[in-house]
PDB file of N, CA and C in Angstrom:
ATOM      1  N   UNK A   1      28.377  61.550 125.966  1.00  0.00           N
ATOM      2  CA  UNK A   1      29.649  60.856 125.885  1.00  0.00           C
ATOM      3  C   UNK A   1      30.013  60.365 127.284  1.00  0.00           C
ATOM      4  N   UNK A   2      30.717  59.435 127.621  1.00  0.00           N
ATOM      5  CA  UNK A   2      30.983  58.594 128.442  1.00  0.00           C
ATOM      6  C   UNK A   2      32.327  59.375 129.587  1.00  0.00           C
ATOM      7  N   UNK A   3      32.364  59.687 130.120  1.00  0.00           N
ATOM      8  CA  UNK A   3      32.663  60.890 131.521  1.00  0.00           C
ATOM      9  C   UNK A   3      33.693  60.263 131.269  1.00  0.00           C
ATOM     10  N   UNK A   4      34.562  59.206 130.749  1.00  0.00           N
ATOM     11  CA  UNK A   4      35.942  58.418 131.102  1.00  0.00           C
ATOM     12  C   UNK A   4      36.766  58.930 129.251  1.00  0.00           C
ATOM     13  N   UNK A   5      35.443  59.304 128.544  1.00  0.00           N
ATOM     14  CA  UNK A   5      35.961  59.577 127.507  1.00  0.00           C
ATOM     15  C   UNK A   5      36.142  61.193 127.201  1.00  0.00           C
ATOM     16  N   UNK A   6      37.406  61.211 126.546  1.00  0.00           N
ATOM     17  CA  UNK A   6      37.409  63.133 126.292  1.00  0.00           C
ATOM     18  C   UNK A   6      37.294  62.982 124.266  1.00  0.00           C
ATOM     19  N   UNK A   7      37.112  63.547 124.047  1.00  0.00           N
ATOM     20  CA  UNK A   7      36.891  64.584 122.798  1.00  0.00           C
ATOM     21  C   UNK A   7      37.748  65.381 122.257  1.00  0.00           C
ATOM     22  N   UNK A   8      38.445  64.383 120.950  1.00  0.00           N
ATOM     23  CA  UNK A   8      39.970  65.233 120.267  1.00  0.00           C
ATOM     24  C   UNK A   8      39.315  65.628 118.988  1.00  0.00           C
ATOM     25  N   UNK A   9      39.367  66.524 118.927  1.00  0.00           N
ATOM     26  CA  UNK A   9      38.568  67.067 117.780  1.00  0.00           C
ATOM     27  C   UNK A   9      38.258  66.223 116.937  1.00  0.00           C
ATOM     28  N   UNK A  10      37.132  65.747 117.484  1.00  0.00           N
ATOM     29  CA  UNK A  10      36.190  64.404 116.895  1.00  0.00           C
ATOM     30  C   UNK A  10      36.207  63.077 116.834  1.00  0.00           C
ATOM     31  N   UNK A  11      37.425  63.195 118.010  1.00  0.00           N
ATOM     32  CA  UNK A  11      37.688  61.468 117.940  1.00  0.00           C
ATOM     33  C   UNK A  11      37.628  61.555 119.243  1.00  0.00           C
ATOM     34  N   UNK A  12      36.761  59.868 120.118  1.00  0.00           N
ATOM     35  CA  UNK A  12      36.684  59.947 121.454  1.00  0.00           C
ATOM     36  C   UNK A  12      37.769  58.785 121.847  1.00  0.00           C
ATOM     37  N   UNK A  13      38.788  59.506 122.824  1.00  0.00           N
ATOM     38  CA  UNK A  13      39.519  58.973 123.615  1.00  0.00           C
ATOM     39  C   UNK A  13      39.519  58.751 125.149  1.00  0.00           C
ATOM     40  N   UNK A  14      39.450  57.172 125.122  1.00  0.00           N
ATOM     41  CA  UNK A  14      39.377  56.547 126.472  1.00  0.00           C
ATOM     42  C   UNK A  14      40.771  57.650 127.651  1.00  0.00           C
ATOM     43  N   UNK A  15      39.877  58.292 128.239  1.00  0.00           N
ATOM     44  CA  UNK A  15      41.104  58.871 129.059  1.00  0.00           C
ATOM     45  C   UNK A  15      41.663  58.308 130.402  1.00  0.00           C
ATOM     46  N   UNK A  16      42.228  57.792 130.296  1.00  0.00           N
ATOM     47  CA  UNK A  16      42.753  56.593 131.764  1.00  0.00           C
ATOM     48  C   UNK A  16      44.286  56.565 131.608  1.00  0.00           C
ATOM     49  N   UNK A  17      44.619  56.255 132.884  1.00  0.00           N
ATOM     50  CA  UNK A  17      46.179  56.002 133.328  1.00  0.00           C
ATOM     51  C   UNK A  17      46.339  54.128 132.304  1.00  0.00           C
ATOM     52  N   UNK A  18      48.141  53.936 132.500  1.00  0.00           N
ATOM     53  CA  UNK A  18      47.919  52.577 132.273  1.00  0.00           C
ATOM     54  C   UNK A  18      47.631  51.560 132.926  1.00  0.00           C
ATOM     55  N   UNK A  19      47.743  51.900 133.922  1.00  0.00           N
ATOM     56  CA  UNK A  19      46.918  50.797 134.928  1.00  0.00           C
ATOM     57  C   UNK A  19      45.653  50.986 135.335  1.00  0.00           C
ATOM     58  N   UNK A  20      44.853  52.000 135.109  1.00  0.00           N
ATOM     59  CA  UNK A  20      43.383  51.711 134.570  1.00  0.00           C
ATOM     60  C   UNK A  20      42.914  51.183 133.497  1.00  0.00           C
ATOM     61  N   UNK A  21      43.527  51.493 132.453  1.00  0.00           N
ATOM     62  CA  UNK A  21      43.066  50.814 131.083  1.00  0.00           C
ATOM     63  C   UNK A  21      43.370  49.169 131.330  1.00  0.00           C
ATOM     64  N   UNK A  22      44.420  48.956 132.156  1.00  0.00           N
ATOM     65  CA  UNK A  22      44.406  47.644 132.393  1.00  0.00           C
ATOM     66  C   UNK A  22      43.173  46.889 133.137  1.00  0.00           C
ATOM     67  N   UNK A  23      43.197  47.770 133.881  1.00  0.00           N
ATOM     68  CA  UNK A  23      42.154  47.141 134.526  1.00  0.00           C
ATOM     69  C   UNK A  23      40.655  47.184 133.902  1.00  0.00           C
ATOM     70  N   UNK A  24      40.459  47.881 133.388  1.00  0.00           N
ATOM     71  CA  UNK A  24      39.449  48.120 132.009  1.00  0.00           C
ATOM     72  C   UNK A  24      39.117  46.837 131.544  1.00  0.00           C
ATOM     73  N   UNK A  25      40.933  46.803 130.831  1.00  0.00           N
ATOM     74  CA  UNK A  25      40.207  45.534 129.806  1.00  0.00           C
ATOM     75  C   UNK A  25      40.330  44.315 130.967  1.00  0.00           C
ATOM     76  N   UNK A  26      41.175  43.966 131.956  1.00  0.00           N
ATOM     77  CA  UNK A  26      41.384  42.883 132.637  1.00  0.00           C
ATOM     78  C   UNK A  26      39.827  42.566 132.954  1.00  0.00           C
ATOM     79  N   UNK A  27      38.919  43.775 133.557  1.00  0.00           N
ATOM     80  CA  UNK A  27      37.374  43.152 133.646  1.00  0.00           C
ATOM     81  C   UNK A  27      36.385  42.932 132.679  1.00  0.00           C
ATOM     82  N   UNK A  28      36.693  43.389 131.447  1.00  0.00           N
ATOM     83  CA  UNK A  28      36.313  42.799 130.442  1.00  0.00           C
ATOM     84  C   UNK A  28      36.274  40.887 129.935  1.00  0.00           C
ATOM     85  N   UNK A  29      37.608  40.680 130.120  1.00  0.00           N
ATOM     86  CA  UNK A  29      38.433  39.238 130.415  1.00  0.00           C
ATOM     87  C   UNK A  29      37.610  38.917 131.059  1.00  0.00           C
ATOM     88  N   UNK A  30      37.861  38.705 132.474  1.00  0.00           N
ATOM     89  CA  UNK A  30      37.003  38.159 133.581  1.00  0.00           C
ATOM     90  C   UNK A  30      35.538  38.508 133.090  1.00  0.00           C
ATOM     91  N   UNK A  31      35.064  39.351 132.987  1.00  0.00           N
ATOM     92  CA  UNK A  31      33.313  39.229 132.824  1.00  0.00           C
ATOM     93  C   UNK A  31      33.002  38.400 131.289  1.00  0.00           C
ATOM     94  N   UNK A  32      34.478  38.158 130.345  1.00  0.00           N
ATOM     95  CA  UNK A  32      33.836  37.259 128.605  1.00  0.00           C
ATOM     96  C   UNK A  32      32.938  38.400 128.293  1.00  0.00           C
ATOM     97  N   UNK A  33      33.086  39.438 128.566  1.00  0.00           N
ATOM     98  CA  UNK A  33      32.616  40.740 127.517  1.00  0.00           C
ATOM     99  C   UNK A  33      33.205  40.919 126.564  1.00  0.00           C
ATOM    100  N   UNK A  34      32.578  40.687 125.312  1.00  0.00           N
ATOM    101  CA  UNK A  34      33.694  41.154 124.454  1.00  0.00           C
ATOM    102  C   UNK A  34      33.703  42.853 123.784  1.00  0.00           C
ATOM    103  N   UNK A  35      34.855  43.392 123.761  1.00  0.00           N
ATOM    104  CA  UNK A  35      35.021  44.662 123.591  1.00  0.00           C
ATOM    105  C   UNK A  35      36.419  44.585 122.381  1.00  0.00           C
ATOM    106  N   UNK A  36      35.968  45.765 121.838  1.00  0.00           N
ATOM    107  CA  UNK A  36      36.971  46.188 120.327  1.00  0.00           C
ATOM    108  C   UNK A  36      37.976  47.171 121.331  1.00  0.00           C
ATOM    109  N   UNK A  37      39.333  47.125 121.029  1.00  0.00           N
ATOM    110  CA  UNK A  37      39.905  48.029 121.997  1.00  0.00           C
ATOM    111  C   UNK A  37      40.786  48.139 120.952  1.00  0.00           C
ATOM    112  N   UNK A  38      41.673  49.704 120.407  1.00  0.00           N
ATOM    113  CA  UNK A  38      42.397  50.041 119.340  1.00  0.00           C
ATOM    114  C   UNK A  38      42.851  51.526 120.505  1.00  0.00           C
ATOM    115  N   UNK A  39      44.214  51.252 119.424  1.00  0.00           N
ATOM    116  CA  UNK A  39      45.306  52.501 120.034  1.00  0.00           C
ATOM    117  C   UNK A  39      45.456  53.052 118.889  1.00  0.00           C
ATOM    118  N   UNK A  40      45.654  54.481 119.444  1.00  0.00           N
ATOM    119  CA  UNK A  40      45.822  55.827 118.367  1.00  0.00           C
ATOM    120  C   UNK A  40      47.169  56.210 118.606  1.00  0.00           C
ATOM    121  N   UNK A  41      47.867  56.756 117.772  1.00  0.00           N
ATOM    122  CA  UNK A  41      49.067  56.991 117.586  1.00  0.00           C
ATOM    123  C   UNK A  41      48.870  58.240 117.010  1.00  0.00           C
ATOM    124  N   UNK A  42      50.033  59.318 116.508  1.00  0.00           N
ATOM    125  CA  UNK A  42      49.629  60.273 115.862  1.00  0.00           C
ATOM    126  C   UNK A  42      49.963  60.496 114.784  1.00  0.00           C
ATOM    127  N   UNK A  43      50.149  59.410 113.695  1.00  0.00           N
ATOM    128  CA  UNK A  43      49.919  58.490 112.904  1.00  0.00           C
ATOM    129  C   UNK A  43      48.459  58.742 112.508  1.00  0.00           C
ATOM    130  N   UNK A  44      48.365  57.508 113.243  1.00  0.00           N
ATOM    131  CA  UNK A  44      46.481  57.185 112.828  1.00  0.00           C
ATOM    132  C   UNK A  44      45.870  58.502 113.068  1.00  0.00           C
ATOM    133  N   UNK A  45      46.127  59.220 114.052  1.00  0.00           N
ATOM    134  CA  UNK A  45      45.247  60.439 114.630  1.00  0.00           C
ATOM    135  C   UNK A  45      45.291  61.423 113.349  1.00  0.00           C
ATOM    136  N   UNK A  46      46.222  61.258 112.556  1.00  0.00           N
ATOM    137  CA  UNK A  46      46.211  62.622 111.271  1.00  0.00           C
ATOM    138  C   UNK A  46      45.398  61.492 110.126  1.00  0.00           C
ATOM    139  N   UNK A  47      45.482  60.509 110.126  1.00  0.00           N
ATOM    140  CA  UNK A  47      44.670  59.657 109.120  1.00  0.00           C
ATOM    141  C   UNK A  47      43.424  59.714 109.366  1.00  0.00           C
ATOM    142  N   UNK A  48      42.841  59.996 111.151  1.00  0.00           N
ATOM    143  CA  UNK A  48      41.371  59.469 111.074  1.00  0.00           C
ATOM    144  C   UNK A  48      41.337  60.978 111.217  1.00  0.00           C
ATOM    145  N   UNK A  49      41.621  62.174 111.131  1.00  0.00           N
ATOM    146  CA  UNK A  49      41.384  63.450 110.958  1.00  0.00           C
ATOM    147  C   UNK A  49      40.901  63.582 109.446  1.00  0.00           C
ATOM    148  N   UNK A  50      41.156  63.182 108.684  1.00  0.00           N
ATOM    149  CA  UNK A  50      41.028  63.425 107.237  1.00  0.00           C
ATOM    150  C   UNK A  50      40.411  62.036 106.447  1.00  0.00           C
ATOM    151  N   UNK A  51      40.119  61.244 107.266  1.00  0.00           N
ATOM    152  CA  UNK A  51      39.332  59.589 106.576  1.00  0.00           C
ATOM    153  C   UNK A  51      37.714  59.701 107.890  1.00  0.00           C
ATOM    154  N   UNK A  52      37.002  60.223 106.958  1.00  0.00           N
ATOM    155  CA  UNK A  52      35.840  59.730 108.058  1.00  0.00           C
ATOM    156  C   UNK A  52      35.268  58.247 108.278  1.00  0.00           C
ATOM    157  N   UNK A  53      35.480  57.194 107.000  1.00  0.00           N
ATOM    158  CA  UNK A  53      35.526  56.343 107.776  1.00  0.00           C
ATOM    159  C   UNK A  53      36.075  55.377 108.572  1.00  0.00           C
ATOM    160  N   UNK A  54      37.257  55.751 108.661  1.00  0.00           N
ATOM    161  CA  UNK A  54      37.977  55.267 109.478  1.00  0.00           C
ATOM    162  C   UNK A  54      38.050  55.908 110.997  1.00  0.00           C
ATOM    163  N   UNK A  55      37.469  57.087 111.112  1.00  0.00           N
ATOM    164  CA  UNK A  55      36.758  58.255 112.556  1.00  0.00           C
ATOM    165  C   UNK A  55      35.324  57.065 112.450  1.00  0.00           C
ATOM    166  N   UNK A  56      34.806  56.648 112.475  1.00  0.00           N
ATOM    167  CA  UNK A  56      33.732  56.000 112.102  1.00  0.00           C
ATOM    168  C   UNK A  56      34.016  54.584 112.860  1.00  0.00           C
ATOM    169  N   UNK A  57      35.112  53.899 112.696  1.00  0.00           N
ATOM    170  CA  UNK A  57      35.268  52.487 112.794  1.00  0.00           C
ATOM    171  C   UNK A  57      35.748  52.620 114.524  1.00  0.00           C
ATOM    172  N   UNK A  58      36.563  53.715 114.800  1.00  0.00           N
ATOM    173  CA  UNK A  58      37.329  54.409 116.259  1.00  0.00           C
ATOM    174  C   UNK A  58      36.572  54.564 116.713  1.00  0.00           C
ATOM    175  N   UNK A  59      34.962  55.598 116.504  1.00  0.00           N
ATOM    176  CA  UNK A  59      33.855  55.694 117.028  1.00  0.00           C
ATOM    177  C   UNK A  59      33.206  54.430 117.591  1.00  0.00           C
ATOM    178  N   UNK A  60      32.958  53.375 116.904  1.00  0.00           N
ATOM    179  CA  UNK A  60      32.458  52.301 117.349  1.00  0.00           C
ATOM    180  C   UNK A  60      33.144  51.257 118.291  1.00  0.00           C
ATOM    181  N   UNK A  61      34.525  51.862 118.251  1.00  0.00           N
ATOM    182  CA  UNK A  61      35.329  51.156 119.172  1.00  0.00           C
ATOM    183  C   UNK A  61      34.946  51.161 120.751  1.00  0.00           C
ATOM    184  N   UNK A  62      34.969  50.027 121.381  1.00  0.00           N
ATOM    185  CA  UNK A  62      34.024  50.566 123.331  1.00  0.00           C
ATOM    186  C   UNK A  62      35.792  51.120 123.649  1.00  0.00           C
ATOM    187  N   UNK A  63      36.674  50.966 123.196  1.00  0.00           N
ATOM    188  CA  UNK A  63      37.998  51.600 123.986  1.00  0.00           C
ATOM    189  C   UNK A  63      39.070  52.093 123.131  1.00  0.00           C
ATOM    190  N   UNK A  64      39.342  52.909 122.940  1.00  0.00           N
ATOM    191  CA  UNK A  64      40.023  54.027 122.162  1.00  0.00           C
ATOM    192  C   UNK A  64      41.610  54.718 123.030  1.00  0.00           C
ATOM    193  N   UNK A  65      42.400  53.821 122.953  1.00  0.00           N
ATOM    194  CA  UNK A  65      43.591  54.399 123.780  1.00  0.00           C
ATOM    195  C   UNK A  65      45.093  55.186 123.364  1.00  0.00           C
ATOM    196  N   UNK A  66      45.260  55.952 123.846  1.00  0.00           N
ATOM    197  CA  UNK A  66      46.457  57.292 122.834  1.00  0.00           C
ATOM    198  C   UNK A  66      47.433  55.994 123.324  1.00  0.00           C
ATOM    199  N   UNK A  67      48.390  56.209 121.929  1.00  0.00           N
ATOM    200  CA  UNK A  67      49.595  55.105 122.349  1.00  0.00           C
ATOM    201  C   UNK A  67      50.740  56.062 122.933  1.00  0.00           C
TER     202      UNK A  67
END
């Protein structure tokens, strides 16, 4: 797993300040990389606890951010 990402009981979250995640995606922008980027709420976080495929779709996400 990716040293920037932590591990919520089974869901991987981008762990960064907000002005890293900005800057995250801002070089994404500038480099025309394209990247899936979705925010978790704790909401979604009890939905993708109990929907694997929707833990599935978060998984494939390159950026995963707690709202």
């Amino acid at each position: 797993m990716d040293k920037k990402k932590i591990n919520v009981l089974g869901i991987k979250i981008f762990n960064a300040t907000k002005h890293d995640a900005v800057i995250e995606i801002a070089n994404a922008v500038e480099s025309k990389t394209k990247k899936t980027v979705m925010f978790l709420n704790a909401n979604n976080f009890t939905i993708a606890s109990d929907d694997r495929k929707y833990r599935e779709i978060l998984d494939r996400a390159d950026y995963v951010f707690g709202d």
